[in-house]
Structures are given as C-alpha cells and as structure tokens.
PDB file of N, CA and C in Angstrom:
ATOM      1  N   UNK A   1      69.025 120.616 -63.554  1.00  0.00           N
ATOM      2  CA  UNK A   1      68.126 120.594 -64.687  1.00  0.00           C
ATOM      3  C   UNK A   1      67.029 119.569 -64.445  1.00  0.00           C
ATOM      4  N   UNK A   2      65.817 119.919 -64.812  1.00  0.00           N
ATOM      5  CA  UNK A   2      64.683 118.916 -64.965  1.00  0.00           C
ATOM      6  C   UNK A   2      64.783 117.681 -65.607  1.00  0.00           C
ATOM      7  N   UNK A   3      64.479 116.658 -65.143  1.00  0.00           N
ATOM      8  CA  UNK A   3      64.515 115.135 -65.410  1.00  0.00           C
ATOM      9  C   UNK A   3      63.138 114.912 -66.480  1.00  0.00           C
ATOM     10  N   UNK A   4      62.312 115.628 -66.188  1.00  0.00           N
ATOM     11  CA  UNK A   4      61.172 115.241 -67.004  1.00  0.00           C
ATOM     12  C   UNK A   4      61.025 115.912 -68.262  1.00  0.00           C
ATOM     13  N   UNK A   5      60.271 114.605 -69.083  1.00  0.00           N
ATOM     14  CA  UNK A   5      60.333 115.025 -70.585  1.00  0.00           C
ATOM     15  C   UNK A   5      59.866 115.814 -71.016  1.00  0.00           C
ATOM     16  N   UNK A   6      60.652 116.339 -71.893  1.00  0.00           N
ATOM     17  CA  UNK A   6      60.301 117.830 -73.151  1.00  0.00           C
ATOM     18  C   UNK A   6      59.927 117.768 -74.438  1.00  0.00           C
ATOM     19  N   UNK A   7      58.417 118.251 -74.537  1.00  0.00           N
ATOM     20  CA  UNK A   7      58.613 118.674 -76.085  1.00  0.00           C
ATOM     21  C   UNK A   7      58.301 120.206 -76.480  1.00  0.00           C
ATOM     22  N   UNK A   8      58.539 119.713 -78.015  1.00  0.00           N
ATOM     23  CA  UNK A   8      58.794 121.124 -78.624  1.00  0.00           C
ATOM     24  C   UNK A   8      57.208 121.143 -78.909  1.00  0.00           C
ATOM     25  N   UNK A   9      56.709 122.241 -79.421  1.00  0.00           N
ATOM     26  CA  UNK A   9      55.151 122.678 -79.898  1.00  0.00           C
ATOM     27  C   UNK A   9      55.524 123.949 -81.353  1.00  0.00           C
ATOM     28  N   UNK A  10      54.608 123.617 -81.692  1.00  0.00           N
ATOM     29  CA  UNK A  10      55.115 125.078 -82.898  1.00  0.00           C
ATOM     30  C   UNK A  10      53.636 125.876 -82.767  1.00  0.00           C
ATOM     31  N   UNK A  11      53.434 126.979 -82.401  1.00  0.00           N
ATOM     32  CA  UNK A  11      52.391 127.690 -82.878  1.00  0.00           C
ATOM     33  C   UNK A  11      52.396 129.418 -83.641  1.00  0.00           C
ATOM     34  N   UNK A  12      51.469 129.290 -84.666  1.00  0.00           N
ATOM     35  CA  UNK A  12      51.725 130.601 -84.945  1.00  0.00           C
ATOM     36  C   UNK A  12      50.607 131.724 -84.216  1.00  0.00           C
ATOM     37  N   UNK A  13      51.646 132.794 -84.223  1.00  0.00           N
ATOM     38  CA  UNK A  13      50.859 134.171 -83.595  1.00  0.00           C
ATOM     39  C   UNK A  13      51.318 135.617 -85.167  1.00  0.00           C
ATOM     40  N   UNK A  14      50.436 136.221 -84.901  1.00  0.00           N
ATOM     41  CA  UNK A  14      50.039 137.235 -85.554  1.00  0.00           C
ATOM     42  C   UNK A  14      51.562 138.223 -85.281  1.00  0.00           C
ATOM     43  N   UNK A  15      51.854 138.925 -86.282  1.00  0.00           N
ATOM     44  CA  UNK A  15      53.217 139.242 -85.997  1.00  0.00           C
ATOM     45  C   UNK A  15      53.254 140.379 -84.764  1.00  0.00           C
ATOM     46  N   UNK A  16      52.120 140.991 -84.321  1.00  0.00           N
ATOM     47  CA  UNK A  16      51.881 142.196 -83.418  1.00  0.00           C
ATOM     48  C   UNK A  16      52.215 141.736 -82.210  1.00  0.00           C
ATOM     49  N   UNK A  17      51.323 140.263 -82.329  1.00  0.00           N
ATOM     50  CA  UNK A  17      51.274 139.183 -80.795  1.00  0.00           C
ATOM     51  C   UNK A  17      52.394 138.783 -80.398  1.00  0.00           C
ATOM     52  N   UNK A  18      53.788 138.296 -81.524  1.00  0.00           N
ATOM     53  CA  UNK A  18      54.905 138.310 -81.690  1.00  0.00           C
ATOM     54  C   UNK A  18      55.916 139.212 -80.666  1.00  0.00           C
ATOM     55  N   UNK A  19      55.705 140.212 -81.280  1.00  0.00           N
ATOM     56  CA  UNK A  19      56.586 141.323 -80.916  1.00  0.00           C
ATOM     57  C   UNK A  19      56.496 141.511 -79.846  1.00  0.00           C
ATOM     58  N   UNK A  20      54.990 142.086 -79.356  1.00  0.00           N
ATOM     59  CA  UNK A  20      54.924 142.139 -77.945  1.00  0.00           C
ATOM     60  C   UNK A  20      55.030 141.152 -77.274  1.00  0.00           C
ATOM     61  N   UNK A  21      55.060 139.810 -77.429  1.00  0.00           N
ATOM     62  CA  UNK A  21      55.548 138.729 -76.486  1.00  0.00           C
ATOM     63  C   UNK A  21      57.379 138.688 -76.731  1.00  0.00           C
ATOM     64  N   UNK A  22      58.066 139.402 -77.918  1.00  0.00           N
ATOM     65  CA  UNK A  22      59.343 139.352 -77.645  1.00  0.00           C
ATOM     66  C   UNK A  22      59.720 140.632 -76.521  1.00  0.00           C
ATOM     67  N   UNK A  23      58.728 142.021 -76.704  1.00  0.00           N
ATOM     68  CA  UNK A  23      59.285 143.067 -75.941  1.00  0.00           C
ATOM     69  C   UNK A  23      59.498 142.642 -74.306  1.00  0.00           C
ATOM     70  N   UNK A  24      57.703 141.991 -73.963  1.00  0.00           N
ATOM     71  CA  UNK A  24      57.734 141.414 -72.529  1.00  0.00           C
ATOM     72  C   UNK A  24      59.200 140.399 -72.399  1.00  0.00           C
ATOM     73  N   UNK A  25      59.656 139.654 -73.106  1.00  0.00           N
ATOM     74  CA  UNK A  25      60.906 138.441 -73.241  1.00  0.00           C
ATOM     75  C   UNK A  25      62.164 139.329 -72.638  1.00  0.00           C
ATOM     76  N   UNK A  26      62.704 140.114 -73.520  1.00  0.00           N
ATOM     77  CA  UNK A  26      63.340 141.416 -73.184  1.00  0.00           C
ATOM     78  C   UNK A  26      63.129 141.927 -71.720  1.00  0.00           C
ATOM     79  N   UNK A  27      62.020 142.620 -71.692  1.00  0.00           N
ATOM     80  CA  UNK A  27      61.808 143.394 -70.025  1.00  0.00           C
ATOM     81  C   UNK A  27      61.973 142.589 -68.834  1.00  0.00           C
ATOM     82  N   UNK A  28      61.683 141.564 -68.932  1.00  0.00           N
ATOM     83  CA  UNK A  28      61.767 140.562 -67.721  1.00  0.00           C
ATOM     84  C   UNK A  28      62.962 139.277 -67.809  1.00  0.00           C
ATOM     85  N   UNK A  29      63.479 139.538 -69.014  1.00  0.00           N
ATOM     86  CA  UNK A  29      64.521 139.032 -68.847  1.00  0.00           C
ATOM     87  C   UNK A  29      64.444 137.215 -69.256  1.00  0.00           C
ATOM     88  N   UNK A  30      63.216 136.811 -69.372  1.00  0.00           N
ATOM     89  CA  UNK A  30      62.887 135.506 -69.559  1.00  0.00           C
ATOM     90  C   UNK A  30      62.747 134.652 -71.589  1.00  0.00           C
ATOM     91  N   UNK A  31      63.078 133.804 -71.440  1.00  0.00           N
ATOM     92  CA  UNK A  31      62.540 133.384 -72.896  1.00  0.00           C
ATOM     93  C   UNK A  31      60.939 133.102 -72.940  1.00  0.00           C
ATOM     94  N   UNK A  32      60.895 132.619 -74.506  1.00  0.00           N
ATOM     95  CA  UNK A  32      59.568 132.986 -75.146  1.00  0.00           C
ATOM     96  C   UNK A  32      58.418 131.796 -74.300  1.00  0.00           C
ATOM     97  N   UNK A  33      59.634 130.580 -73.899  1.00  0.00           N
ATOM     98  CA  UNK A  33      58.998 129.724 -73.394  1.00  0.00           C
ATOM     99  C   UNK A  33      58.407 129.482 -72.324  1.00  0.00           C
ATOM    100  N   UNK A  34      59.201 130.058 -71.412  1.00  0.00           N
ATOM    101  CA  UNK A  34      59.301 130.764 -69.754  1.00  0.00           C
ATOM    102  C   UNK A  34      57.342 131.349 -69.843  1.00  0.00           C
ATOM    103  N   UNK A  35      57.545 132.732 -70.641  1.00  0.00           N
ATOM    104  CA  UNK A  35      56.447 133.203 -70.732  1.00  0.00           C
ATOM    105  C   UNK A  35      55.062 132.831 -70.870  1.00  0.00           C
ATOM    106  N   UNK A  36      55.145 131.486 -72.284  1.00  0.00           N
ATOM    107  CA  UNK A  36      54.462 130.908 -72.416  1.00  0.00           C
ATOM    108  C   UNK A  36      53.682 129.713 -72.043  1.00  0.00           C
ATOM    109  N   UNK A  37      54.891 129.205 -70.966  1.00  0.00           N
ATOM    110  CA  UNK A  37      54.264 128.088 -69.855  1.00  0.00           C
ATOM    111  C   UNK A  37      53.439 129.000 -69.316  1.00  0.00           C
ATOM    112  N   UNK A  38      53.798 129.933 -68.299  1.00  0.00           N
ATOM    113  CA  UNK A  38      53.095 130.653 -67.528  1.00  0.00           C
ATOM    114  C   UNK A  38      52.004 130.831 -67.781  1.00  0.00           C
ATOM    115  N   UNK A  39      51.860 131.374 -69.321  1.00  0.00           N
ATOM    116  CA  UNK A  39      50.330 132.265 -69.240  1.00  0.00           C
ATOM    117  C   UNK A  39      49.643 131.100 -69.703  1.00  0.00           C
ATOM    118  N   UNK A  40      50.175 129.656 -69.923  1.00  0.00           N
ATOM    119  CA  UNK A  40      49.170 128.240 -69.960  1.00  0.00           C
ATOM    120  C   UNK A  40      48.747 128.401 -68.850  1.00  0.00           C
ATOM    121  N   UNK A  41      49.530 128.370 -67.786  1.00  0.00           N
ATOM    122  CA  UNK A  41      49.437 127.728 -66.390  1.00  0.00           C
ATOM    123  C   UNK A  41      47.882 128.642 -65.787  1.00  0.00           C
ATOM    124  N   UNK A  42      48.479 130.054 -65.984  1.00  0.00           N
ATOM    125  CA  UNK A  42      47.232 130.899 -65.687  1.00  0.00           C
ATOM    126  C   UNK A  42      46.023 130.636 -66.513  1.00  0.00           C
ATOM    127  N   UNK A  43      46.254 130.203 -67.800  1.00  0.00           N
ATOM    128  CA  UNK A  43      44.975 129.967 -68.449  1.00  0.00           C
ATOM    129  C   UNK A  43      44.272 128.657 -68.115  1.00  0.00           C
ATOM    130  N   UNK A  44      44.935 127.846 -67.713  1.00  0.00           N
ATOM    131  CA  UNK A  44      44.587 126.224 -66.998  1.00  0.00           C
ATOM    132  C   UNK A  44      43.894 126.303 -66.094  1.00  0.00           C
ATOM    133  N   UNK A  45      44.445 127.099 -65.424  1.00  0.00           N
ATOM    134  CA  UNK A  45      43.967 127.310 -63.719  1.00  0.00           C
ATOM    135  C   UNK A  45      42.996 128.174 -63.136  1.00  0.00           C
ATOM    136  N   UNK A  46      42.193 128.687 -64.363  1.00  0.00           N
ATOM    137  CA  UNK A  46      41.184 129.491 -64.453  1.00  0.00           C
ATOM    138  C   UNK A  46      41.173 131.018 -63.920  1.00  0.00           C
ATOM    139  N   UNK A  47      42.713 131.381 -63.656  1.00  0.00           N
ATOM    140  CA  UNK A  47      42.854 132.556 -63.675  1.00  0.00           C
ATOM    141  C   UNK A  47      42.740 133.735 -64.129  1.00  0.00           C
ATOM    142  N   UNK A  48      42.233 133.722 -65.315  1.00  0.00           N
ATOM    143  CA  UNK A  48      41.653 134.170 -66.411  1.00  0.00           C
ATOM    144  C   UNK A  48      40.153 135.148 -65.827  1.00  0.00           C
ATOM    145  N   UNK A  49      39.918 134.100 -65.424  1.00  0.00           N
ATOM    146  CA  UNK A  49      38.329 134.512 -64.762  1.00  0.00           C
ATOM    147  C   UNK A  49      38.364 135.149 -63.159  1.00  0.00           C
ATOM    148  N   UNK A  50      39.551 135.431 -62.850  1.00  0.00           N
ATOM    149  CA  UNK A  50      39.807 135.860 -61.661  1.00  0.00           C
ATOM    150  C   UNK A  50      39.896 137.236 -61.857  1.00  0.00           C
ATOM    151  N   UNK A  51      40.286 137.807 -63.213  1.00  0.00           N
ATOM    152  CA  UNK A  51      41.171 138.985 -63.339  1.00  0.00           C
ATOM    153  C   UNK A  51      40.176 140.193 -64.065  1.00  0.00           C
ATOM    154  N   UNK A  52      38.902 139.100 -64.672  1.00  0.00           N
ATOM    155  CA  UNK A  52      37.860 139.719 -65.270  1.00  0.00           C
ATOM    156  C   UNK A  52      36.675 139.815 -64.676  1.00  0.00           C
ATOM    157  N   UNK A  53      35.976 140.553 -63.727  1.00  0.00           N
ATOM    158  CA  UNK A  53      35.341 140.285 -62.743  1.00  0.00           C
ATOM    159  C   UNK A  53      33.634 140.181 -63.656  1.00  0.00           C
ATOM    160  N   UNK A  54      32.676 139.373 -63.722  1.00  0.00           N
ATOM    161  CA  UNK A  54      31.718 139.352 -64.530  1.00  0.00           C
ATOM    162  C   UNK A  54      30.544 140.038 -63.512  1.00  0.00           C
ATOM    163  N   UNK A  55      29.989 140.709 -64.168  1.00  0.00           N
ATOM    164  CA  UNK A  55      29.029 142.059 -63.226  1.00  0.00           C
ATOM    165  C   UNK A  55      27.677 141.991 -64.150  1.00  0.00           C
ATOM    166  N   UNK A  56      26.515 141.556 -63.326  1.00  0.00           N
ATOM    167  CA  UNK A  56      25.116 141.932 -64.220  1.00  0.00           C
ATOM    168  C   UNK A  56      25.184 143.688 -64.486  1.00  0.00           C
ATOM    169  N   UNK A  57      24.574 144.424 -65.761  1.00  0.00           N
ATOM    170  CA  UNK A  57      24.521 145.416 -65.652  1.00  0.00           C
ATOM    171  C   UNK A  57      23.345 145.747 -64.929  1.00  0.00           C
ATOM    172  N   UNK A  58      23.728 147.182 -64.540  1.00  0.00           N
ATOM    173  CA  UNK A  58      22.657 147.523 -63.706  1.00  0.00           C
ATOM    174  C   UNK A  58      21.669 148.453 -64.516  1.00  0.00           C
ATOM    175  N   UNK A  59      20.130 148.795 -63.841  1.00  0.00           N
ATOM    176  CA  UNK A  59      19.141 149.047 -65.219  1.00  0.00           C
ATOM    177  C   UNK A  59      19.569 150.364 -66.038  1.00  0.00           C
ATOM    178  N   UNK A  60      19.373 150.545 -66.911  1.00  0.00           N
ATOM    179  CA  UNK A  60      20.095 151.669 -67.860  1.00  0.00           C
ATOM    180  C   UNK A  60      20.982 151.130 -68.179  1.00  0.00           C
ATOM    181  N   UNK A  61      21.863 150.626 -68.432  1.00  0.00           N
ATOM    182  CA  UNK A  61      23.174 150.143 -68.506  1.00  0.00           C
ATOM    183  C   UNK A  61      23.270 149.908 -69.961  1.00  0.00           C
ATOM    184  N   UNK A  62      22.408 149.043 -70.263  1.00  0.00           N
ATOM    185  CA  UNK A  62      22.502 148.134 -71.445  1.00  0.00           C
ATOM    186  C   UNK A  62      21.086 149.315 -72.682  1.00  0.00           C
ATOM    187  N   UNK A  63      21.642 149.426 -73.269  1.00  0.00           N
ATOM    188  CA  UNK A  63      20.756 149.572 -74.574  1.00  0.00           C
ATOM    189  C   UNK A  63      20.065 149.218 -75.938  1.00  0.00           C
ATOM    190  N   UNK A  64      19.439 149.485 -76.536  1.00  0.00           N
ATOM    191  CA  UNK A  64      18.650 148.749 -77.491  1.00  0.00           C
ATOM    192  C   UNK A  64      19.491 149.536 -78.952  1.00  0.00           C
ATOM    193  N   UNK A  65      20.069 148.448 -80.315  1.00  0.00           N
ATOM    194  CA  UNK A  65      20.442 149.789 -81.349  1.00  0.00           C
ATOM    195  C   UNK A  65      19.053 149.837 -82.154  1.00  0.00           C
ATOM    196  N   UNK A  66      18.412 150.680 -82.395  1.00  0.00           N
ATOM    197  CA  UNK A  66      17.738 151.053 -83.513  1.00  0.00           C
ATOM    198  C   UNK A  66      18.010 151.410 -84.754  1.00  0.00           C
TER     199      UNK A  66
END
C-alpha cells in the first residue's frame, strides 16, 4: 500500500455524468476513484489537446447566419 498522504475531495456531477462514470466503474472493473485520478492526470498533462486535433477551416467551411 502507498505511504503517501490521502485525501478525500467531494464533488458534484450531474446525475447522467454519474451513471456513466458508474457504468465505465463496472466495465473495467475499477472504482470511481481509480477513474477519476486518471482522467485528472490526462487533463493535467494536456492530453486533452492531444485527442482534439485543432484545424483552421478551410475556405467555404465556415458560414455567415443571416
């Protein structure tokens, strides 16, 4: 077991955000916490921006609403 200190955090999520973070908990077999380090870790580490590739549009692309 890990030597280094733990705390608890409380945050709320939307009950949809919930669920589907309990279904993923379930499928992979991990707790809520497991999950939720992780997708810090990816959000820390700017992985985020790895996965969303940002693209100028090209001309036509973009339109005007009238």
């Amino acid at each position: 077991m890990s030597s280094r200190p733990v705390k608890s955090v409380t945050i709320s999520l939307p009950a949809e955000m919930l669920e589907e973070l309990d279904r993923l908990c379930e499928r992979e077999h991990r707790s809520r916490s497991e999950l939720l380090r992780e997708a810090f870790r990816s959000y820390a580490s700017g992985e985020r921006m790895q996965r969303i590739p940002v693209v100028d549009p090209e001309p036509g692309e973009l339109y005007e609403s009238v």
